[in-house]
Every structure is written in structure tokens, then in C-alpha cells.
Protein backbone atom coordinates (compact mmCIF):
# COMPACT_ATOMS: atom_id res chain seq x y z
CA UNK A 1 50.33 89.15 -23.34
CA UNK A 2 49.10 89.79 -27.04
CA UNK A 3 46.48 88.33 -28.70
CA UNK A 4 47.38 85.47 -31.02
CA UNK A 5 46.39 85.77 -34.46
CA UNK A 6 45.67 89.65 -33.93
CA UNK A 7 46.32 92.28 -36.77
CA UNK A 8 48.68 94.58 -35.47
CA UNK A 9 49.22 98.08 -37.18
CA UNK A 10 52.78 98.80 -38.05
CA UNK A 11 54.55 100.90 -41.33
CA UNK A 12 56.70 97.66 -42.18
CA UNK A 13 58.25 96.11 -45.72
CA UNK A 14 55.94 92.99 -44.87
CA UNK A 15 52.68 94.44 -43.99
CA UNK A 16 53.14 96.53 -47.65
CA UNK A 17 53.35 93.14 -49.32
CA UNK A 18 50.11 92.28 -51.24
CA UNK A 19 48.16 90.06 -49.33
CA UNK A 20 47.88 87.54 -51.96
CA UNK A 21 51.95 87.35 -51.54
CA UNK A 22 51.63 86.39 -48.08
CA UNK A 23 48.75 83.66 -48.87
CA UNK A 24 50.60 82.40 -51.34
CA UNK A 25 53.69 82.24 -48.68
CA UNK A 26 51.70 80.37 -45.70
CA UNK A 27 50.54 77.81 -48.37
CA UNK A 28 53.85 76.98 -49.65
CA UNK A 29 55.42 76.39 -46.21
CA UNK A 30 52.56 74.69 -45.46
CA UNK A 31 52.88 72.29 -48.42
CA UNK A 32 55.99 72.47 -47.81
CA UNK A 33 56.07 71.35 -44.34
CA UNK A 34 53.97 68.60 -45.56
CA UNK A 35 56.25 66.77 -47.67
CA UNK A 36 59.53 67.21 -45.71
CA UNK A 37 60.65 64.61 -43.17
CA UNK A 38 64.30 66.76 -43.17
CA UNK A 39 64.79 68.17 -39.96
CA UNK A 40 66.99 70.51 -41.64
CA UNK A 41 64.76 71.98 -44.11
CA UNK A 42 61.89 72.13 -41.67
CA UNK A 43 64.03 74.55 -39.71
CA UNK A 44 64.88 76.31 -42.80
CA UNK A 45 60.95 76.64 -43.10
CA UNK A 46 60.35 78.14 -39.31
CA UNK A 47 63.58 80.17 -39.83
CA UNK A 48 61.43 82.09 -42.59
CA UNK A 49 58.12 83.06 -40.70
CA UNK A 50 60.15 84.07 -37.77
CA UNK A 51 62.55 85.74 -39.89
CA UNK A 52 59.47 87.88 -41.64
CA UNK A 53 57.83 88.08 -37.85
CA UNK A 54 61.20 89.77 -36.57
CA UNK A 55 61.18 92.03 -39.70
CA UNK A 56 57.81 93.30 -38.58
CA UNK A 57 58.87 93.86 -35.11
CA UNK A 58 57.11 91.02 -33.71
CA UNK A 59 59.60 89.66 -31.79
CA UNK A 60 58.01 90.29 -28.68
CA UNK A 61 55.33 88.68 -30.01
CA UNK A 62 56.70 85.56 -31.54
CA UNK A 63 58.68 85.48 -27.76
CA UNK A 64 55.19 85.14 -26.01
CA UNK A 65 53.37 82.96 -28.74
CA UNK A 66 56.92 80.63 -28.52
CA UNK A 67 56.20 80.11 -25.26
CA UNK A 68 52.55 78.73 -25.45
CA UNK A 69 54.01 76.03 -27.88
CA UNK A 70 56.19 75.04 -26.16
CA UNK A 71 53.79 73.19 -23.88
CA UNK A 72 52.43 71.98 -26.75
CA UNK A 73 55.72 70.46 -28.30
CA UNK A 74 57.14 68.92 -24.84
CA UNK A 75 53.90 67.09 -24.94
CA UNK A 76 54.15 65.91 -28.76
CA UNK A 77 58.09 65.07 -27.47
CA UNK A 78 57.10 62.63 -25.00
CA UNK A 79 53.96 60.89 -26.92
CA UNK A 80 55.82 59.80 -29.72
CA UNK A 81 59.16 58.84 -27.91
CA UNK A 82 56.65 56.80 -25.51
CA UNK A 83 54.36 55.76 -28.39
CA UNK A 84 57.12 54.52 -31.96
CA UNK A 85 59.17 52.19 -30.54
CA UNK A 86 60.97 51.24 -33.70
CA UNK A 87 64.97 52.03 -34.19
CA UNK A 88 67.93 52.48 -31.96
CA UNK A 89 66.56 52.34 -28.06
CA UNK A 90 67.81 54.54 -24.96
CA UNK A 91 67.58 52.44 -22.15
CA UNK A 92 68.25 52.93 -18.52
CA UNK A 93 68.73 49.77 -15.95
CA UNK A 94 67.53 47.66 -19.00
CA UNK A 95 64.46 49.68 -19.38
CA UNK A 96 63.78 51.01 -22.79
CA UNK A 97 62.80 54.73 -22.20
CA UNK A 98 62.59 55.86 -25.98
CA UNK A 99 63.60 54.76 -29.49
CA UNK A 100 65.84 57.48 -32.04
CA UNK A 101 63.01 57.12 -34.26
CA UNK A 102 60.54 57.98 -31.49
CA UNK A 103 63.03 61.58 -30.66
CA UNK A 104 63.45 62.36 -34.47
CA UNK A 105 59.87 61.83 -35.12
CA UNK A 106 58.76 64.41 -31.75
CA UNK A 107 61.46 66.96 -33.45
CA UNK A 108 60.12 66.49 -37.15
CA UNK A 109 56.81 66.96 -35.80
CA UNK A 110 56.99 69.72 -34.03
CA UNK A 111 59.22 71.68 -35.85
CA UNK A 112 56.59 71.01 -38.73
CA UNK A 113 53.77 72.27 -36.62
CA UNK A 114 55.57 75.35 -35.35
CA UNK A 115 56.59 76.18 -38.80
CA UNK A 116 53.02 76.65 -40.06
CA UNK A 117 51.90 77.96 -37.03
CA UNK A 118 54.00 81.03 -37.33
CA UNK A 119 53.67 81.24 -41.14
CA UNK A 120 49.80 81.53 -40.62
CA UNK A 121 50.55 84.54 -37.76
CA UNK A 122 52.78 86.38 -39.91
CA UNK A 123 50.07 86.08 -42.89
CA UNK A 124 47.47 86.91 -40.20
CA UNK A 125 49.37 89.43 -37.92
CA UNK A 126 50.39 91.34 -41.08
CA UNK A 127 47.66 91.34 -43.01
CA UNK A 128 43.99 93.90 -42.38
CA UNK A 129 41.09 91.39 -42.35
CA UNK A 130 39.52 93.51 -44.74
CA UNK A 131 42.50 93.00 -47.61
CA UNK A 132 42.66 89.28 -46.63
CA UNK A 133 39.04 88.75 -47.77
CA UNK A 134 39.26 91.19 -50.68
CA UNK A 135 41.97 89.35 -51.97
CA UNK A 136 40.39 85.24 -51.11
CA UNK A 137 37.19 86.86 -53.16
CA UNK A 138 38.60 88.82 -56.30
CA UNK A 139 41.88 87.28 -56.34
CA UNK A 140 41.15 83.29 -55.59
CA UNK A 141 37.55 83.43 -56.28
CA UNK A 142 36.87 81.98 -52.61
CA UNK A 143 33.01 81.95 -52.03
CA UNK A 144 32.37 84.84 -50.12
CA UNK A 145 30.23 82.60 -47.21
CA UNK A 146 33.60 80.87 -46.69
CA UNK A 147 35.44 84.13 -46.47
CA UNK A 148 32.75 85.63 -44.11
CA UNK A 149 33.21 82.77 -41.97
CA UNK A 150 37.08 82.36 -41.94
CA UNK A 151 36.96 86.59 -40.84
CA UNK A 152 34.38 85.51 -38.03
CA UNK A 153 36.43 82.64 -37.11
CA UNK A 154 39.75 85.00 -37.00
CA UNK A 155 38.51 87.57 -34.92
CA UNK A 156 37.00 85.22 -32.66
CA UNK A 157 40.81 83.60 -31.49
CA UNK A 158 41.88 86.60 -30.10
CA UNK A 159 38.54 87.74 -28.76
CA UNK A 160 38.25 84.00 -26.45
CA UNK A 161 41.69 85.13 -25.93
CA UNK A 162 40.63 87.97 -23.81
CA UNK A 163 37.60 86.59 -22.45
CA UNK A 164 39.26 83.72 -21.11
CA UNK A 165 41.92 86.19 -19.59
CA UNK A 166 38.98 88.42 -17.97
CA UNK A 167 37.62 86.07 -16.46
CA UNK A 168 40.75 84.17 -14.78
CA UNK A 169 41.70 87.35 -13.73
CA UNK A 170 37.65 87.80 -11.65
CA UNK A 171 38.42 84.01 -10.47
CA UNK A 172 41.64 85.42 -8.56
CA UNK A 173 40.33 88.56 -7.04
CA UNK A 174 37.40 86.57 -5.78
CA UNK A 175 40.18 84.37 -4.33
CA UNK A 176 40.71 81.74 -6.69
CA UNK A 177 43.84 80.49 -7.19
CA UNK A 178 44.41 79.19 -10.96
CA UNK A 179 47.87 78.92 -10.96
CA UNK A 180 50.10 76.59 -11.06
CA UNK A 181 49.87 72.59 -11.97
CA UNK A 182 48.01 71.22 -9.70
CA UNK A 183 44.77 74.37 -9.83
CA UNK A 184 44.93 73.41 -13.82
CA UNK A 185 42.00 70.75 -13.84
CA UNK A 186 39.97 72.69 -10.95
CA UNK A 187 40.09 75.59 -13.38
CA UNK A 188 38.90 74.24 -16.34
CA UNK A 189 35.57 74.39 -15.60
CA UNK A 190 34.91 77.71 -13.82
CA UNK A 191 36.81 78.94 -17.17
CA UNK A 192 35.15 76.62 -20.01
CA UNK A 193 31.74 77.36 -18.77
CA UNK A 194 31.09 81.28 -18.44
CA UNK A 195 33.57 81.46 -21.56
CA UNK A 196 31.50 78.96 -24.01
CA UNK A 197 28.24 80.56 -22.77
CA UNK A 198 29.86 84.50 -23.19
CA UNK A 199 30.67 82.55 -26.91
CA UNK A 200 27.69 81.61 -27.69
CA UNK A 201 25.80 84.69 -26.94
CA UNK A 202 28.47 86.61 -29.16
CA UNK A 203 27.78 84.63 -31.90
CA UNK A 204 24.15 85.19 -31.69
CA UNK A 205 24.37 89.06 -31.57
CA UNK A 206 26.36 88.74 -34.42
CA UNK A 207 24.00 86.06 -36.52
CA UNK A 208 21.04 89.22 -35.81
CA UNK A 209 23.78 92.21 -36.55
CA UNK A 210 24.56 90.94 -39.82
CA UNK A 211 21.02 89.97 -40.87
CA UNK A 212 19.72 93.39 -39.60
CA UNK A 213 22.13 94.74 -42.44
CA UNK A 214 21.19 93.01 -45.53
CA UNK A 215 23.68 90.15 -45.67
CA UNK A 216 22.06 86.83 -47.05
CA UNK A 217 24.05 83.80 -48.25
CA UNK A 218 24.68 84.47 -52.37
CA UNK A 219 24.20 88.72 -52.27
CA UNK A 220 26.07 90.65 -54.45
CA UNK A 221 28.97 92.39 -52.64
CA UNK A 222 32.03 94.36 -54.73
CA UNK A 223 35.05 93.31 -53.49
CA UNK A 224 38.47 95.63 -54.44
CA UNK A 225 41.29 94.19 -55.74
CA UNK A 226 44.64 95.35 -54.35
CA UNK A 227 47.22 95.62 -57.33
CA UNK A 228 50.41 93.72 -56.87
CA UNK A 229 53.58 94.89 -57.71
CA UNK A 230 56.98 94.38 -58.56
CA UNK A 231 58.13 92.64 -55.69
CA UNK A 232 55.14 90.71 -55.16
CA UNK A 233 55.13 89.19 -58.41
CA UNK A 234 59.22 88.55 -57.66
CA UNK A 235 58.24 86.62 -54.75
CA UNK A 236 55.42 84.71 -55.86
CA UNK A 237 57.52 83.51 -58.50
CA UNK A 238 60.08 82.41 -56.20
CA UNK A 239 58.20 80.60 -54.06
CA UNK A 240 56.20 78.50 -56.22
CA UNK A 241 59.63 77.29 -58.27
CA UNK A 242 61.11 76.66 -54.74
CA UNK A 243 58.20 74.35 -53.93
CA UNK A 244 58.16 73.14 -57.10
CA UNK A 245 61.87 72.10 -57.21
CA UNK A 246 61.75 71.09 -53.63
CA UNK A 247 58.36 68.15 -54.81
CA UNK A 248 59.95 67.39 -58.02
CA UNK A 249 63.21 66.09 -55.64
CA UNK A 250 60.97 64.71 -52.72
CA UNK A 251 59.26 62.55 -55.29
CA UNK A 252 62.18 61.16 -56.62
CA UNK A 253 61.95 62.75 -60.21
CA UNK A 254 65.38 63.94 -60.58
């Protein structure tokens, strides 16, 4: 399985896109996201991440990731149709089991959440970390502690990722089973606790590596700035009159 939020190395129209083109992107579907209660246009919103994902050929990728939230949506499903019990109810033997608003506020959620979820991996995924924080720095003047730490905090994900997944896999050739439902909670801590301490220690060596090199909070680094072109400005100005059209109508101005 692949490492979420993992640059991956491919020759592709959207990894040739200016990174500033595919910040700009994740923010508007993420603003996006934010004011639409539209079921419709929410999928409209996931159809375009996946759509650039599959363009990438990430679809093995998006596949695996898809899978992992799915857990995580089933869940959100059954809190809010067990939580909002306003609207039309389902009931069964004169038992209410959910409310419609309950179901269209699981699918509004989720398909919200999974929409910027995959918008950040295909602005990740595409993207070297390198160009991401040149571009934060001399494009979006982003204070380059913040960007340092956002980097860090990238290449962390994927690197608990495979920590967690080295040591599940010593847990089960010392004979520890870790699968299935009911070996979830007896796994949590053998896994949480050599993984947060492995963490830790990581984090230190890297606190000493970059001190041992000169950085200090406020030095004077040159950052590049990657031209855009055509088609980047093309985009950029289609997004940002799509979201504004799109807030304009959600607030009731036209």
C-alpha cells in the first residue's frame, strides 16, 4: 500500500502545472466545499481531484486511499443519522432508526470531507516539497518557520505510515495477530507506543540536524520562484471566477 500524502515522480500534464496553480486549486475546493450544502456540487468538487488524480495515474492510489475513508465515512454515516433527529423519520416496528436530514447530512458531510481530502493529495502527491515551499515563500510570502514546519509535518504522514506498518508486520511474525475486529483495541497499544516513542526520537535527530546546519528562526534563505505560464495563469483565472460566482449565488446576491 502507498504512502498517503507521498510525492510520487511521474512526467504528467499535472505535475508540470506550477505549484502555485495547484495551491490555488486545493483552496478553492476547499472554500468551496465550505459553503456548499448541494450534494450535487460537492460531487462535482470530488469528481475534480479524482479526475486530476486519474490524469496522473494515481488511480491505484486514489483506489487504496478510497478505501481507508471509507471507514471513516460509514462512521460519520451512522453518527449523524443516530445523532439529527430532525425531518422525515425511517422507522422500523415503530422505532425511529434515522431521520432524512440525519442521511443527507452523513452524505453532505462526507462527500465534503473526501473532496478536500483528495484535493490536498493531488496538490501534495503532485507537487516536489521543495517547489511547494519555494512557491508558499516567494509566491504567498508564507513565513518561512511555517513553511519549514508544514514540509516537516508532510514528510512525517507518510513516514508514521511506514513505521506503523513495520512494526505490525514484527507484531505478526512474533505471533501476534492484529487482524481483524476484535485484535483492533489489543493492538493499539503495542502499535501507539514503540511508534510515538520511534516519533519522538525522529523529531529530535532532526531538531539537532537542522541546528548543526545553520538554520535559526528569521535567517536569510533565497527561495526560487518557478515562472508560471500560460495555462497556469488560464486556470487560476478560472478558478477564482468559479468560486467567485459560485459565493456571490450561495449568498443570495443575485
Amino acid at each position: 500500500m502507498s504512502e498517503v500524502f507521498q510525492y510520487i515522480d511521474r512526467d504528467t500534464f499535472i505535475h508540470r502545472l506550477n505549484p502555485l496553480t495547484k495551491i490555488v486549486f486545493c483552496v478553492v475546493v476547499i472554500l468551496a466545499g465550505i459553503l456548499c450544502n448541494d450534494p450535487h456540487v460537492l460531487l462535482f468538487l470530488l469528481a475534480l481531484p479524482l479526475a486530476g488524480l486519474l490524469i496522473s495515474g494515481m488511480s491505484r492510489d486514489v483506489v487504496q486511499q478510497a478505501k481507508m475513508l471509507s471507514l471513516v465515512f460509514a462512521f460519520l454515516m451512522v453518527l449523524t443519522m443516530l445523532t439529527v433527529r430532525s425531518g422525515e423519520a425511517y422507522a422500523f416496528n415503530g422505532i425511529t432508526l434515522f431521520t432524512y436530514d440525519g442521511l443527507a447530512l452523513g452524505i453532505i458531510i462526507s462527500l465534503r470531507l473526501a473532496a478536500m481530502f483528495f484535493a490536498f493529495m493531488l496538490l501534495v502527491n503532485t507537487t516536489r516539497p521543495s517547489d511547494l515551499v519555494n512557491t508558499l515563500v516567494s509566491r504567498l510570502y508564507f513565513p518561512v518557520d511555517y513553511a519549514l514546519m508544514l514540509m516537516i509535518t508532510l514528510r512525517f504522514i507518510p513516514t508514521l505510515q511506514i513505521e506503523a506498518r513495520k512494526i505490525r508486520d514484527a507484531q505478526a511474525a512474533r505471533g501476534f495477530n492484529v487482524r481483524g475486529i476484535k485484535n483492533i483495541s489489543k493492538s493499539i497499544r503495542p502499535t501507539i507506543t514503540p511508534l510515538l516513542s520511534n516519533s519522538i526520537g525522529r523529531a529530535g535527530s532532526l531538531g539537532h540536524i537542522i541546528e548543526l546546519r545553520g538554520y535559526h528562526s528569521g535567517s536569510k534563505i533565497k527561495f526560487t520562484v518557478i515562472p508560471l505560464h500560460g495555462i497556469d495563469f488560464v486556470l487560476i483565472g478560472l478558478m477564482l471566477a468559479g468560486l467567485a460566482a459560485y459565493t456571490i449565488h450561495a449568498l443570495n446576491f443575485i
